[in-house]
Protein backbone atom coordinates (compact mmCIF):
# COMPACT_ATOMS: atom_id res chain seq x y z
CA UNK A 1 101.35 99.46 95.67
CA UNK A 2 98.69 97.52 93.58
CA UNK A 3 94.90 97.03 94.10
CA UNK A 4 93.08 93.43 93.78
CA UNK A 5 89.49 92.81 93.34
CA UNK A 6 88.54 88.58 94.20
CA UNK A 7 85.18 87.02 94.07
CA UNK A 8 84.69 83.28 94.81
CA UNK A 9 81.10 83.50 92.69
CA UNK A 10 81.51 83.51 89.08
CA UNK A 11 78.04 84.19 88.26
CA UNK A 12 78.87 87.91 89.90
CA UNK A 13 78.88 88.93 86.49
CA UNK A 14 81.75 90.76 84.70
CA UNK A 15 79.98 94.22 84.35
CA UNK A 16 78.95 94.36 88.40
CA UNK A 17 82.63 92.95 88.91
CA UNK A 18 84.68 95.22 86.29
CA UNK A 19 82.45 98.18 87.58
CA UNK A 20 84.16 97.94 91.06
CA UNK A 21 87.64 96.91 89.94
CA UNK A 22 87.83 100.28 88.10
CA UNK A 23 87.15 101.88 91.72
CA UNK A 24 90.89 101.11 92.59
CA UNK A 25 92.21 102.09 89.16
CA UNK A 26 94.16 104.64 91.14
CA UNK A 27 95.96 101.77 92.70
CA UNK A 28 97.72 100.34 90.10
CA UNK A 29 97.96 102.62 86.49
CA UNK A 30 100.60 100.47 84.76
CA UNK A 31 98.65 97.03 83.77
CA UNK A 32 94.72 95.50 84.44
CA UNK A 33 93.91 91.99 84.00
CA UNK A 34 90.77 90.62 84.57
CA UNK A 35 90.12 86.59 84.12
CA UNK A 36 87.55 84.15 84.70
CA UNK A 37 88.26 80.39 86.09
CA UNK A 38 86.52 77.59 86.78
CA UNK A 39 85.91 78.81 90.48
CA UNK A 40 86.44 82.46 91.08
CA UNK A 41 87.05 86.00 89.30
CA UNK A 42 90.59 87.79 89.15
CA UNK A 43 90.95 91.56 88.89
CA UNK A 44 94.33 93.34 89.53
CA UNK A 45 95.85 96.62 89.08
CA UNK A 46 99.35 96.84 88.77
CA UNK A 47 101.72 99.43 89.94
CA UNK A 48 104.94 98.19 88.31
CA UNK A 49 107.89 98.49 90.91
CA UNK A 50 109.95 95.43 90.63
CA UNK A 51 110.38 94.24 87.00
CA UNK A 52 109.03 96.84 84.83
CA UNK A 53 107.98 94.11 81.83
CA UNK A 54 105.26 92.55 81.18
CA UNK A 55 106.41 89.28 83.12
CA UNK A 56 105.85 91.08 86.25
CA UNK A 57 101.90 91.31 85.90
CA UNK A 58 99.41 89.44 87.58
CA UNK A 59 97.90 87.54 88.49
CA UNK A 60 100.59 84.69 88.35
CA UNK A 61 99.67 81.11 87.23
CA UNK A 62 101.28 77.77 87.92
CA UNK A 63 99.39 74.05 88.51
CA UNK A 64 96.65 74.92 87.76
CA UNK A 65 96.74 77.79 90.97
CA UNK A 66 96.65 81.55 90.59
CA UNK A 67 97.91 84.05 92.90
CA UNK A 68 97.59 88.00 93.33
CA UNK A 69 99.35 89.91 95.57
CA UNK A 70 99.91 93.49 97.05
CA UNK A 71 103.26 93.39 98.51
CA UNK A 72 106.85 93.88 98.67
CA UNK A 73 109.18 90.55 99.54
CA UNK A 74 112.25 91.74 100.96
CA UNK A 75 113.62 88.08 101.03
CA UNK A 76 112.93 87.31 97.82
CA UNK A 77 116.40 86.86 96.71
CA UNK A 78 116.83 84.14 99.33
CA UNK A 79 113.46 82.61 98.69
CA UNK A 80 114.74 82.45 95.17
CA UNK A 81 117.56 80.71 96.06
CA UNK A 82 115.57 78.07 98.26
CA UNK A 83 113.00 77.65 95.10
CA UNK A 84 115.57 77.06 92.13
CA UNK A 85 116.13 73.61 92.34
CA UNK A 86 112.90 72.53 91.65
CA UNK A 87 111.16 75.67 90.01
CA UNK A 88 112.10 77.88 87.05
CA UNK A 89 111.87 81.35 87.22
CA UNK A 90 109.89 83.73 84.66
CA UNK A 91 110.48 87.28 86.00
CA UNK A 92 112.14 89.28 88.32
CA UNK A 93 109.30 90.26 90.41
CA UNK A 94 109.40 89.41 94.13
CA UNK A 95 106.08 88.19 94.40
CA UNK A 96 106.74 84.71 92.13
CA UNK A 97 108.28 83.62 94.44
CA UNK A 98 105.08 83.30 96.53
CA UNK A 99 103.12 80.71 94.48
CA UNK A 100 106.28 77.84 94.10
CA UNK A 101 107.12 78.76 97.89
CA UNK A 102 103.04 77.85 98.82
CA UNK A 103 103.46 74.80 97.01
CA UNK A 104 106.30 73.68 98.97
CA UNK A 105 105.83 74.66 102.11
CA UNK A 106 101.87 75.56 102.65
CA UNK A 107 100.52 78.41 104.22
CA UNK A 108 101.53 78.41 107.57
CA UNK A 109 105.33 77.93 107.38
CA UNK A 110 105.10 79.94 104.25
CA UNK A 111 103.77 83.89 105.93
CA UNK A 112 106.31 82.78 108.47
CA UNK A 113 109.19 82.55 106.39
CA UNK A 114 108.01 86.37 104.32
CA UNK A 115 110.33 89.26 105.51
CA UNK A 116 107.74 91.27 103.69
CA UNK A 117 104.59 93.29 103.34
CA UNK A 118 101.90 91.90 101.76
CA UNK A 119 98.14 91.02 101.28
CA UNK A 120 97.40 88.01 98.71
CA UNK A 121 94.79 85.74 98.03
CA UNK A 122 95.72 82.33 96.06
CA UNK A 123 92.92 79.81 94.38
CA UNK A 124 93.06 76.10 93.56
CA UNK A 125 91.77 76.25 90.32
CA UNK A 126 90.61 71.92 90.47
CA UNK A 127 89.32 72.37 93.70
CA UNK A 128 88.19 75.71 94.27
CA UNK A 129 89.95 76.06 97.48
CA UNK A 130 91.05 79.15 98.93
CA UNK A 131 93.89 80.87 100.85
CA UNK A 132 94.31 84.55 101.68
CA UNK A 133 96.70 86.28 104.14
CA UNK A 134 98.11 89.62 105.26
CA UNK A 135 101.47 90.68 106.95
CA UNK A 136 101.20 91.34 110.77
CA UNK A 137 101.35 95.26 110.87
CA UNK A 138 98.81 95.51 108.14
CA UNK A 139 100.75 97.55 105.81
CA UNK A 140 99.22 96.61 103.13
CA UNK A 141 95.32 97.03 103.49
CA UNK A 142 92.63 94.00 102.58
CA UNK A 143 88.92 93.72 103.25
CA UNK A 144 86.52 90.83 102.64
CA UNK A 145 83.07 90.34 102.65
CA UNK A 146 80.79 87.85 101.55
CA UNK A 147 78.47 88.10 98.31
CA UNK A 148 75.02 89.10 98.66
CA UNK A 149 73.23 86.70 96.91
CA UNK A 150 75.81 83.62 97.43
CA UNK A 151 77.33 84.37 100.47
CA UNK A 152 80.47 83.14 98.71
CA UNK A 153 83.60 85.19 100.43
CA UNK A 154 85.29 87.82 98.45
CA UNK A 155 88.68 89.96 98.88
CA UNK A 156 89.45 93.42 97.88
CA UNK A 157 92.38 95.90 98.67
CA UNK A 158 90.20 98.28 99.38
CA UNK A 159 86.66 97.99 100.95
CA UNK A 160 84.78 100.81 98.23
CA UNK A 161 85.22 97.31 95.75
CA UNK A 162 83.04 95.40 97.81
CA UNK A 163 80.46 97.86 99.09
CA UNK A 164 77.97 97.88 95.93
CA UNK A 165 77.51 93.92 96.05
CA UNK A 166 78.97 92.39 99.13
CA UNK A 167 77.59 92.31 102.92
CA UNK A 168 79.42 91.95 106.27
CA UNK A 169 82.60 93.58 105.25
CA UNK A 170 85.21 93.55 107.46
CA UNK A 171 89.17 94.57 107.46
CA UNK A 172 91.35 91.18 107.01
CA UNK A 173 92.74 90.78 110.81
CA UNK A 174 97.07 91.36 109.93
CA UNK A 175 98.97 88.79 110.86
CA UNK A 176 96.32 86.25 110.23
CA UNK A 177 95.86 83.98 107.15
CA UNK A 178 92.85 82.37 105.82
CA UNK A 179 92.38 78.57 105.10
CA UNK A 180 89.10 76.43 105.04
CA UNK A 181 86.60 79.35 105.92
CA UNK A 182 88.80 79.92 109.21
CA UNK A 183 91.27 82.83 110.08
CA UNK A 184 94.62 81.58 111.80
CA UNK A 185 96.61 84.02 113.65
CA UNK A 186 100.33 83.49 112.41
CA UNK A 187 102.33 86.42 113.75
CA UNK A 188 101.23 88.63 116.57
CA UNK A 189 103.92 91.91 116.33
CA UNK A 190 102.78 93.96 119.16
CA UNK A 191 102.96 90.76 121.65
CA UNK A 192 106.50 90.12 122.19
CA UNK A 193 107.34 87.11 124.66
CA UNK A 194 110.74 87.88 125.56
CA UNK A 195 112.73 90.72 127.22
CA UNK A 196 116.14 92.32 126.05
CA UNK A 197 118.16 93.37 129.37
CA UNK A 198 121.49 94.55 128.03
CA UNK A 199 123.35 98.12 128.78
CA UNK A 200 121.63 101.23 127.45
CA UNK A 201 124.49 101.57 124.87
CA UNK A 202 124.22 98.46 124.00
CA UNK A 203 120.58 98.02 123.55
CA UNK A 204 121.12 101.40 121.27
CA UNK A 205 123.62 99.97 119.02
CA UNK A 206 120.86 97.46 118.80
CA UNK A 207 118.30 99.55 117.38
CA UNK A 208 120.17 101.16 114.91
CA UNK A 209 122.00 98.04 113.52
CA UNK A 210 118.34 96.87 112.88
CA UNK A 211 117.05 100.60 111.64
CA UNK A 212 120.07 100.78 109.18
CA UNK A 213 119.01 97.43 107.49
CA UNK A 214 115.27 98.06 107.71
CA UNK A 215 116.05 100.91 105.51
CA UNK A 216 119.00 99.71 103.33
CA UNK A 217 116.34 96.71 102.34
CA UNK A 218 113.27 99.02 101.59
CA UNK A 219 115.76 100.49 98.45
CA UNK A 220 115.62 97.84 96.36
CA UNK A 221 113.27 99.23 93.94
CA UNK A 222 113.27 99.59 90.01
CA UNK A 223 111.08 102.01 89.92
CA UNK A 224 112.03 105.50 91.19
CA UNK A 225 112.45 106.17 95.23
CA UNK A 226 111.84 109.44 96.70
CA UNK A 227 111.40 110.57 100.61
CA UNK A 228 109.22 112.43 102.78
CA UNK A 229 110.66 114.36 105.15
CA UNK A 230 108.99 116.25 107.70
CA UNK A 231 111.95 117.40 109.83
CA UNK A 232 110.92 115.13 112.49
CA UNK A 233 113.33 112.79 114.26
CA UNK A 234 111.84 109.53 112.14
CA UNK A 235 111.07 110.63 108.92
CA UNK A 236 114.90 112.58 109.08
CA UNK A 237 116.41 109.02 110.42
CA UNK A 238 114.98 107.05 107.50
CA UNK A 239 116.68 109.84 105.17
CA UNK A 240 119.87 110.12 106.63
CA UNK A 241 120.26 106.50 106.53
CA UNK A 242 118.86 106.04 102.76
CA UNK A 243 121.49 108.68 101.83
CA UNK A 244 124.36 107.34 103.43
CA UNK A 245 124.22 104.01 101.73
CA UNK A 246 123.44 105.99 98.20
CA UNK A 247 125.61 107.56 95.82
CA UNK A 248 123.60 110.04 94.28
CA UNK A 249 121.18 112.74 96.41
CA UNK A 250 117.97 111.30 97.29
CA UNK A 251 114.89 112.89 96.71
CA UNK A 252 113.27 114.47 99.43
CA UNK A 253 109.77 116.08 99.89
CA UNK A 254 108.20 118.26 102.45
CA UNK A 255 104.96 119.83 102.85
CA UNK A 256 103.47 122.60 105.27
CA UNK A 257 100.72 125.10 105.01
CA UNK A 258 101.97 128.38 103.38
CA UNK A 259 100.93 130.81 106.56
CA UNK A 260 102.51 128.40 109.40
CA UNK A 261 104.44 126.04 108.23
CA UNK A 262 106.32 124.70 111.02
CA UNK A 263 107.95 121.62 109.43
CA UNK A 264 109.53 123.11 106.37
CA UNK A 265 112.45 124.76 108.00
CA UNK A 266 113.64 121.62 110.09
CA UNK A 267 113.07 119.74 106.70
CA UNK A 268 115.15 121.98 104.69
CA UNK A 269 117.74 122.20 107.05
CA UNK A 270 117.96 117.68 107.03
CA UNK A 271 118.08 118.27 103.38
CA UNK A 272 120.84 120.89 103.62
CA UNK A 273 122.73 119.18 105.75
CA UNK A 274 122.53 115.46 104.22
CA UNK A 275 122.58 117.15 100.60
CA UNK A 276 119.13 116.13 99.15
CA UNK A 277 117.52 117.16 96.64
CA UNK A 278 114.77 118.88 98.17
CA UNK A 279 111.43 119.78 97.28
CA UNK A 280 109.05 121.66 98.91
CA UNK A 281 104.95 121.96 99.11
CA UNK A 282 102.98 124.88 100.37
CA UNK A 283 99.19 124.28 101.05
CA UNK A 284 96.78 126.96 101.83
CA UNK A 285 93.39 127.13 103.19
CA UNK A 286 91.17 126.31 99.79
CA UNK A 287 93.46 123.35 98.81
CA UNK A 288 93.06 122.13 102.83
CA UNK A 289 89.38 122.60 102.49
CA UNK A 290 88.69 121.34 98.53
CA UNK A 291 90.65 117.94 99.39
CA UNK A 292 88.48 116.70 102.52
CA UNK A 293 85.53 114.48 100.76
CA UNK A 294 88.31 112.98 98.93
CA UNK A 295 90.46 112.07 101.07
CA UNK A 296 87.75 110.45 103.76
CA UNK A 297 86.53 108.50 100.32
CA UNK A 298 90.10 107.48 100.04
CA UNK A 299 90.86 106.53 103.67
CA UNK A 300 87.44 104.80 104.25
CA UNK A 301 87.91 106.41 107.66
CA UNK A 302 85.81 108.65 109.82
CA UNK A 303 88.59 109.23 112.62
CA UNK A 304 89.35 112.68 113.15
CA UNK A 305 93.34 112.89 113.54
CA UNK A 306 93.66 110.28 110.68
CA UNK A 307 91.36 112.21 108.54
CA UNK A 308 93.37 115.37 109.70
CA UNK A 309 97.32 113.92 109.56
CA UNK A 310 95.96 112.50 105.93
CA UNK A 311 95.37 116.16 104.14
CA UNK A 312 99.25 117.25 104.35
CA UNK A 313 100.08 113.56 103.20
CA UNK A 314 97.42 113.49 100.09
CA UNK A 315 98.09 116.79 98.53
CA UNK A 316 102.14 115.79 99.32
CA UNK A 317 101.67 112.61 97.38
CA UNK A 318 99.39 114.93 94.16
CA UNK A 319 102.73 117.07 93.79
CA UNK A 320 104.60 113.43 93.82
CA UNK A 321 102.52 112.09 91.09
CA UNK A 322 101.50 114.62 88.92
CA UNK A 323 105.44 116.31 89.11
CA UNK A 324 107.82 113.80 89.28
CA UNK A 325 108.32 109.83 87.84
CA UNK A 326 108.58 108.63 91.56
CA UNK A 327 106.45 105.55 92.47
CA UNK A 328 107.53 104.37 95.61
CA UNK A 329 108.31 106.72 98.84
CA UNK A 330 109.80 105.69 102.39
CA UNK A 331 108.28 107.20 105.34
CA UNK A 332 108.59 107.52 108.78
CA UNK A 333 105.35 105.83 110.27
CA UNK A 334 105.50 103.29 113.39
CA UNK A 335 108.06 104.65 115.48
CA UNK A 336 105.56 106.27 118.07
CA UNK A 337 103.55 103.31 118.59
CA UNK A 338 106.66 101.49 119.74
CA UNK A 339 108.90 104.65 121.24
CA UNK A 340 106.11 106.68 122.56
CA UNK A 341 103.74 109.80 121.86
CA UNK A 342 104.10 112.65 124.09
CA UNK A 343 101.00 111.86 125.90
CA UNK A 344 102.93 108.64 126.98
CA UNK A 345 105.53 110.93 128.91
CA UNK A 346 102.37 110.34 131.50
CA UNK A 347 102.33 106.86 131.39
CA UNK A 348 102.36 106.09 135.22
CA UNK A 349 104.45 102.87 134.80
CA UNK A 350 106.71 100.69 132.78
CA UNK A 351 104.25 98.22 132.72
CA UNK A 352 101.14 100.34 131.65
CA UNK A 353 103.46 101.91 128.65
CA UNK A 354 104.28 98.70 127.82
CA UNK A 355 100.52 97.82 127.44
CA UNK A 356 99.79 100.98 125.46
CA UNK A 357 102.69 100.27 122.94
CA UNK A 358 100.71 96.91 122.11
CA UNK A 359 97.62 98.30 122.05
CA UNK A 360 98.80 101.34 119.42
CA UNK A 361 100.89 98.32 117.27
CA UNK A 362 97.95 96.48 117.25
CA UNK A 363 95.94 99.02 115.74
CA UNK A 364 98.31 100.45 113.46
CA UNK A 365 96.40 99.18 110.24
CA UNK A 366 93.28 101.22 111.24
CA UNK A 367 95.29 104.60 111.49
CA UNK A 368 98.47 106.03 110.86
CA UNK A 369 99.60 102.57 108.50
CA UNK A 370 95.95 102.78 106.75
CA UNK A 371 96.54 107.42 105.99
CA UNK A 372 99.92 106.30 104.58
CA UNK A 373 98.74 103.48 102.02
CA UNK A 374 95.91 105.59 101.07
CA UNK A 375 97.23 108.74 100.78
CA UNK A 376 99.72 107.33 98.66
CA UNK A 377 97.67 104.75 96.75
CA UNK A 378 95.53 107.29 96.21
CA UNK A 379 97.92 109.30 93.95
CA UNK A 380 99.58 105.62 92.60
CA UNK A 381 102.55 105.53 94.57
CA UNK A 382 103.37 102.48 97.30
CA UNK A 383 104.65 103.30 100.78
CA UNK A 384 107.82 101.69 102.54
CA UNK A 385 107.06 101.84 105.80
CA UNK A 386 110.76 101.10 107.27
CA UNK A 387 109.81 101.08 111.09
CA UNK A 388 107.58 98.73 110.47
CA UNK A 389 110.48 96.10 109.74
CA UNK A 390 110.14 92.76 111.39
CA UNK A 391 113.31 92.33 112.81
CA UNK A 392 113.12 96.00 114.14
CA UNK A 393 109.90 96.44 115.74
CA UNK A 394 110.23 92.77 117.18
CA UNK A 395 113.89 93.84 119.22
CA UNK A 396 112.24 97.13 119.96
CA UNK A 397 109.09 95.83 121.74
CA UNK A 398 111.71 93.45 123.25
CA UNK A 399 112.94 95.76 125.20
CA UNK A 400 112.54 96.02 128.79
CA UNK A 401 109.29 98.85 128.76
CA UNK A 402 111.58 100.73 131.91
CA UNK A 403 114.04 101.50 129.51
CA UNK A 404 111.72 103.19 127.08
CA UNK A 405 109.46 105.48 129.13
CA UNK A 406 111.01 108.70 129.67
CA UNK A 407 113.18 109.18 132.28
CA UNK A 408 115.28 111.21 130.47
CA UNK A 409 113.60 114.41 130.22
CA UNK A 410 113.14 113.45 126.46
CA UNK A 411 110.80 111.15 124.74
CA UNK A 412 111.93 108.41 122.47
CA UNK A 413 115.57 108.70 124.04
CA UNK A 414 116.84 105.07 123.11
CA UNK A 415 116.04 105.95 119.43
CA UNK A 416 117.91 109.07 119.78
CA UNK A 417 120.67 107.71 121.76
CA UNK A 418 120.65 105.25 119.09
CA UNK A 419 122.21 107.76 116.58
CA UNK A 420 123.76 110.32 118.52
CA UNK A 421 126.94 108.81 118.87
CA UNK A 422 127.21 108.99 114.74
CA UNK A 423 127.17 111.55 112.01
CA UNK A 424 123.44 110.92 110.94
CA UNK A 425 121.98 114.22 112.17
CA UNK A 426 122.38 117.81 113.25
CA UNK A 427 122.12 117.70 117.28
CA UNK A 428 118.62 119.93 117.17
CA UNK A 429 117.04 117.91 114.66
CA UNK A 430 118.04 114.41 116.90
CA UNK A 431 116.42 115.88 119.61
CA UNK A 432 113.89 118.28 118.26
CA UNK A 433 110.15 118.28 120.24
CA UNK A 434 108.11 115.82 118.66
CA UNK A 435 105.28 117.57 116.79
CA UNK A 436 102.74 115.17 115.24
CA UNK A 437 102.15 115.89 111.85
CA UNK A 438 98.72 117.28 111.45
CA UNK A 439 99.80 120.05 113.59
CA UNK A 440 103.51 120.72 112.40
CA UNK A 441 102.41 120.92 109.05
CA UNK A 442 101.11 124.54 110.56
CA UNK A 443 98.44 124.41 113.38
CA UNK A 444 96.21 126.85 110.70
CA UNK A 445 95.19 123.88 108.94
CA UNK A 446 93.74 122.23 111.94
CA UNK A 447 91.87 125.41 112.79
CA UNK A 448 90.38 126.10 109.36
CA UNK A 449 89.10 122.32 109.81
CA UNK A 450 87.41 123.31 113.16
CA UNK A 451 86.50 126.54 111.78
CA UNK A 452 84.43 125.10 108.33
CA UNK A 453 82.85 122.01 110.46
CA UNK A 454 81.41 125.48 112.51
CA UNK A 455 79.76 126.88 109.52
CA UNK A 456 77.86 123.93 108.65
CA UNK A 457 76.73 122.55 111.72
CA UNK A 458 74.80 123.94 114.60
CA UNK A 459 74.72 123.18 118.37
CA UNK A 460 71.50 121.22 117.96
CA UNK A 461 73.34 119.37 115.28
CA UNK A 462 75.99 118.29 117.27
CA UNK A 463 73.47 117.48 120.35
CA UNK A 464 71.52 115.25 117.45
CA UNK A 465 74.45 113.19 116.84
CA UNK A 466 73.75 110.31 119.44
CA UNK A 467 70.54 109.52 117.60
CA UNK A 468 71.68 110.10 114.47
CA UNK A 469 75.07 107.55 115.05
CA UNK A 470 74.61 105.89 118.04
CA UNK A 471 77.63 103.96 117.64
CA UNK A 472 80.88 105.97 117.29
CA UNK A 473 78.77 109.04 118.16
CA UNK A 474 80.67 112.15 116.95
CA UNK A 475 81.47 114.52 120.00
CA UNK A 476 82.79 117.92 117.75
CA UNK A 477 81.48 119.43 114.89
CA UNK A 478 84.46 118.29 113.12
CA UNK A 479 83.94 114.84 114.01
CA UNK A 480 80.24 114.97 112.81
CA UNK A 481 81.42 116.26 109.37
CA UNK A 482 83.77 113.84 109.24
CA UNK A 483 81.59 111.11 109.74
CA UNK A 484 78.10 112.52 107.49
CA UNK A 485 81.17 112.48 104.55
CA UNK A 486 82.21 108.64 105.57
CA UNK A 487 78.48 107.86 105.71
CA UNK A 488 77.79 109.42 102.38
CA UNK A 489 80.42 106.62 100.94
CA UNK A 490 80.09 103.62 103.48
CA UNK A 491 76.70 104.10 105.35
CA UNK A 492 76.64 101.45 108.35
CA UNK A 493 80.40 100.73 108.20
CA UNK A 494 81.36 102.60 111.08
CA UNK A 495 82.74 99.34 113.05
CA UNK A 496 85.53 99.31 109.99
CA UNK A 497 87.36 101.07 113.10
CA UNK A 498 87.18 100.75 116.49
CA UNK A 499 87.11 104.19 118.08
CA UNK A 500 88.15 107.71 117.77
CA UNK A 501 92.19 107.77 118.08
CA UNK A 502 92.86 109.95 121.25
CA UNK A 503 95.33 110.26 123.96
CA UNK A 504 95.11 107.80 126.78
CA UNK A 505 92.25 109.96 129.04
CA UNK A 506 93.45 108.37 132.12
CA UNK A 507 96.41 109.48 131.84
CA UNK A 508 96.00 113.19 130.08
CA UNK A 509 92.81 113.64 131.89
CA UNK A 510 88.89 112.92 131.10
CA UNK A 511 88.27 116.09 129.22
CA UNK A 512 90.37 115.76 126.58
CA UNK A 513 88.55 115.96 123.26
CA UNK A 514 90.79 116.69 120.78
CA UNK A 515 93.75 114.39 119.49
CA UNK A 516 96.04 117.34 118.96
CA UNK A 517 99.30 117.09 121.29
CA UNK A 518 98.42 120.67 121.68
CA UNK A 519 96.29 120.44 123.91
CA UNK A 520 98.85 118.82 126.14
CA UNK A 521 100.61 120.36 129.47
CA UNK A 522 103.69 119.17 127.85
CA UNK A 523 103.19 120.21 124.48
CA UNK A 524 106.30 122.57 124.64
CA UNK A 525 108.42 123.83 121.83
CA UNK A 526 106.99 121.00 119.55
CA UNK A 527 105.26 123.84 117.96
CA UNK A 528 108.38 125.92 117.00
C-alpha cells in the first residue's frame, strides 16, 4: 500500500503541492520523494513491501520516463523473465518491471498482460505525455481532477490530495487506462462472455484450484503477513489455505465488540483448529463512537453500511499497526458480490442474479474494496484482496448463474462444496450463516450508531434533509450524520458514489431502509 500525489502543472507550486502530499503520509511511512521535471510534479509515499532497500523507492526513472505506482504484480517474476534480454534490472521490487514492460509493449497490451493490482501514472519527460491506469476491480483506489487555474489533469491515490486545488474530481473508472486525454476500457471483470457448463463437482474442483493459487500468490511478501479472520466462511477459507502452504503459524486477527461479540468465537475456534496464532480485539461503545469522523475522513464515503462495516476494520487495523511489525494483511472481501448476499436467496431468477452479481462487481471499488484499502491504508498496512484474483473471479462469473443461486437451502453452496470434500475447515464453520460484518462484529455497535445519530438530530432535521442534500438525500438520522461529517471534508462530492448500498428493494421489499441483513425474513442463525 503506497500513496501518490501527480500534477501535470509545474507552476502548482511545491508548498500547495507538498501541503497535500503530506495528507496521505499515512499511506506510505517508510520513504517520500518529491521531484520536479520538465512537465509535471512527483510525490510518493512508500510503504516498503517488496525489496526493503532503498532501490525499491519511487518513483522509478528510465529514458527519460518516470513511473509511480500503487500496486502489487503477481507476475512479476515472469515479466522479469520476458524483460531480461533487453533490460537490466536494479531492484527486486515488482513494480520495475512496469516501466521496461510499457516501453515494449505500450499501454494497452501492457494492463492486459498485469496479473496484478495496481493504480500508476507514467510521464514522458521530452514530450510531456501522459498515461495512467488502474486494475479492473479497483483495488487499489485513484482519483483525478483537473487543476483549478490550468485545467491541467492531476492523479492522486486518494481524493483529500486533490480537494484544496483541483476541480471536477472524479474516481479513475477500474479497468480503464488513460492515454491522450481519453479513458479506454481494457478489462471489464464483472462482464464475462462465456459460460462454464461442467458437473457440479467438477465446476467445484474448479473454484478451489483457482482459490488455492489466488491465495498461495498473495504470500509473496517481504514484509510481514498477517490475517483477518472473522470466522466467516471467506475470511476462514483464505486462512486455511495460507496455512496449509506455510510452515510456521500464521498470524491471525479478529475483532468484535466486547458486550456481543458474535464473530470472536467462530474465529477462535478457525484459529484453534488450523493452529494460528491468534489475536483478538475487543471494542466497546466509546472507541465505536470516538473513531467515526475519522474513519468517514479516511473512506471519503458517506454510505452508511460502508461507513458502518469500516469501524470494526479501522480500529482492527490500529491494534495491527501500533502492536505488531505486520504491513500487509489478506482478507476475505469479493466473494459475496460473485457468490451471493443473503438478500440474493430472493433473487427470482438465474438470470436476474446473474445481473446483480455484475452490478455488485462493478461497484466493488466504491464499497466493500474502497473500506478495506482505507481502513488499512489508514493505519499503513496494504490489503490482499485474494477473491479478487483474476483468474478466480473471471471462472466464477463464468459460471452458469443457475448453478449459483440457491437451490440448496444454503447460500454460496458451490464455494462451500468447493472445500468440503477436503480438510480445510470444521463442518460448522464451512457452512456457518453468513453474517455480514458490521453486524457480527456484535449488533450493539450498529445500535449505539443509530442510537448517537438520535441524540443529535431531530425529526425536523431529518425532514430538512431533501433541501439540505438534494442529491443522495439522507433517509435516517444515521445517514444524515454520516453525510454532514463527509460534507465537513468533501462538500459537493457526493457523486464520488453512486447511491446508498442496500439490498435489492424489489426483491426484499420497498420498505427496506436499513442495509443490515437483519432486517431480513431470512436472517436466521447468522446472528449466533
Amino acid at each position: 500500500m503506497c500513496g501518490f500525489v501527480f500534477s501535470s502543472n509545474i507552476a502548482l507550486g511545491q508548498e500547495t503541492f507538498t501541503r497535500n502530499f503530506q495528507k496521505l503520509t499515512h499511506r506510505g511511512p517508510d520513504d517520500a520523494e518529491i521531484i520536479t521535471t520538465e512537465y509535471s510534479l512527483w510525490g510518493f509515499h512508500r510503504l516498503a513491501i517488496m525489496d526493503l532497500s532503498d532501490a525499491g523507492n519511487q518513483p522509478f526513472s528510465h529514458n527519460n520516463k518516470e513511473l509511480m505506482c500503487n500496486g502489487e504484480i503477481y507476475n512479476f517474476e515472469y515479466l522479469h523473465h520476458f524483460l531480461e534480454p533487453t533490460y537490466s534490472f536494479h531492484s527486486t521490487s515488482d513494480c520495475e518491471v512496469l516501466l521496461p514492460l510499457f516501453e515494449q509493449i505500450g499501454i494497452d497490451a501492457m494492463v492486459r498482460m498485469l496479473d496484478a493490482e495496481f493504480a500508476f501514472v507514467i510521464s514522458d519527460n521530452q514530450t510531456g505525455e501522459i498515461w495512467a491506469a488502474r486494475d479492473p476491480f479497483g483495488i487499489r483506489p485513484l482519483f483525478y481532477g483537473y487543476d483549478k487555474e490550468t485545467k491541467k489533469i492531476a492523479f492522486a491515490s486518494e481524493a483529500k490530495g486533490l480537494v484544496e486545488w483541483c476541480e471536477n474530481i472524479k474516481p479513475f473508472p477500474p479497468g480503464h487506462y488513460y492515454m491522450n486525454g481519453k479513458f479506454y476500457l481494457f478489462n471489464d471483470i464483472s462482464n464475462s462472455k462465456k459460460m462454464v457448463e461442467k458437473p457440479l463437482d467438477v465446476l467445484c474442483d474448479g473454484i478451489r484450484w483457482h482459490l488455492e493459487r489466488a491465495v498461495i500468490k498473495r504470500l509473496h511478501a517481504d514484509a510481514p503477513l498477517g490475517f483477518l479472520l472473522s470466522g466467516g466462511l471467506d475470511s476462514s477459507l483464505v486462512c486455511s489455505i495460507a496455512q496449509k502452504h506455510l510452515e510456521q503459524p500464521i498470524e491471525t486477527f479478529a475483532i468484535g465488540m466486547e458486550t456481543d461479540p458474535i464473530d470472536l468465537k467462530y474465529a477462535k475456534e478457525v484459529a484453534d483448529y488450523l493452529g494460528c496464532n491468534h489475536h483478538e480485539i475487543l471494542m466497546n461503545k466509546e472507541d465505536v463512537l470516538n473513531c467515526v469522523e475519522t474513519v468517514i475522513y479516511h473512506l471519503e464515503t458517506w454510505d452508511i453500511t460502508t461507513i458502518r462495516a469500516s469501524i470494526g476494520m479501522y480500529l482492527i487495523a490500529k491494534y495491527i499497526h501500533e502492536k505488531t511489525n505486520i504491513k500487509t494483511l489478506l482478507t476475505g472481501e469479493v466473494s459475496d458480490e460473485m457468490f451471493g448476499y443473503k438478500y440474493t436467496d430472493f433473487a427470482p431468477s438465474a438470470a436476474t442474479f446473474q445481473k446483480e452479481a455484475q452490478k455488485r462487481v462493478h461497484e466493488l471499488y466504491m464499497y466493500d474494496v474502497l473500506r478495506a484499502d482505507r481502513t488499512l491504508a489508514a493505519n499503513s498496512l496494504e490489503a490482499r484482496v485474494p477473491f479478487a484474483d483474476l483468474n478466480f473471479a473471471e471462472y466464477v462469473m463464468s459460471i452458469n448463474p443457475a448453478r449459483k443461486i440457491n437451490t440448496y437451502g444454503k447460500g454460496k453452496y458451490l464455494l462451500r462444496h468447493a472445500f468440503e470434500r477436503a480438510d480445510y475447515l470444521p463442518n460448522d464453520i464451512l457452512f456457518r450463516e453468513k453474517a455480514a460484518f458490521s453486524d457480527a462484529v456484535g449488533h450493539s455497535m450498529v445500535d449505539y450508531l443509530k442510537e448517537k445519530a438520535e441524540s443529535l438530530y431531530s425529526d425536523e432535521d431529518l425532514q430538512n434533509a431533501k433541501e439540505k442534500y438534494p442529491t443522495n438525500t439522507p433517509f435516517t438520522k444515521e445517514s444524515l450524520w454520516y453525510r454532514d461529517l463527509f460534507e465537513k471534508f468533501y462538500s459537493g462530492y457526493d457523486s464520488w458514489i453512486t447511491d446508498f448500498w442496500m439490498p435489492n428493494k424489489e426483491w426484499v421489499g420497498k420498505e427496506i431502509n436499513d442495509p443490515s441483513a437483519r432486517i431480513l425474513k431470512n436472517y436466521g442463525d447468522s446472528g449466533k
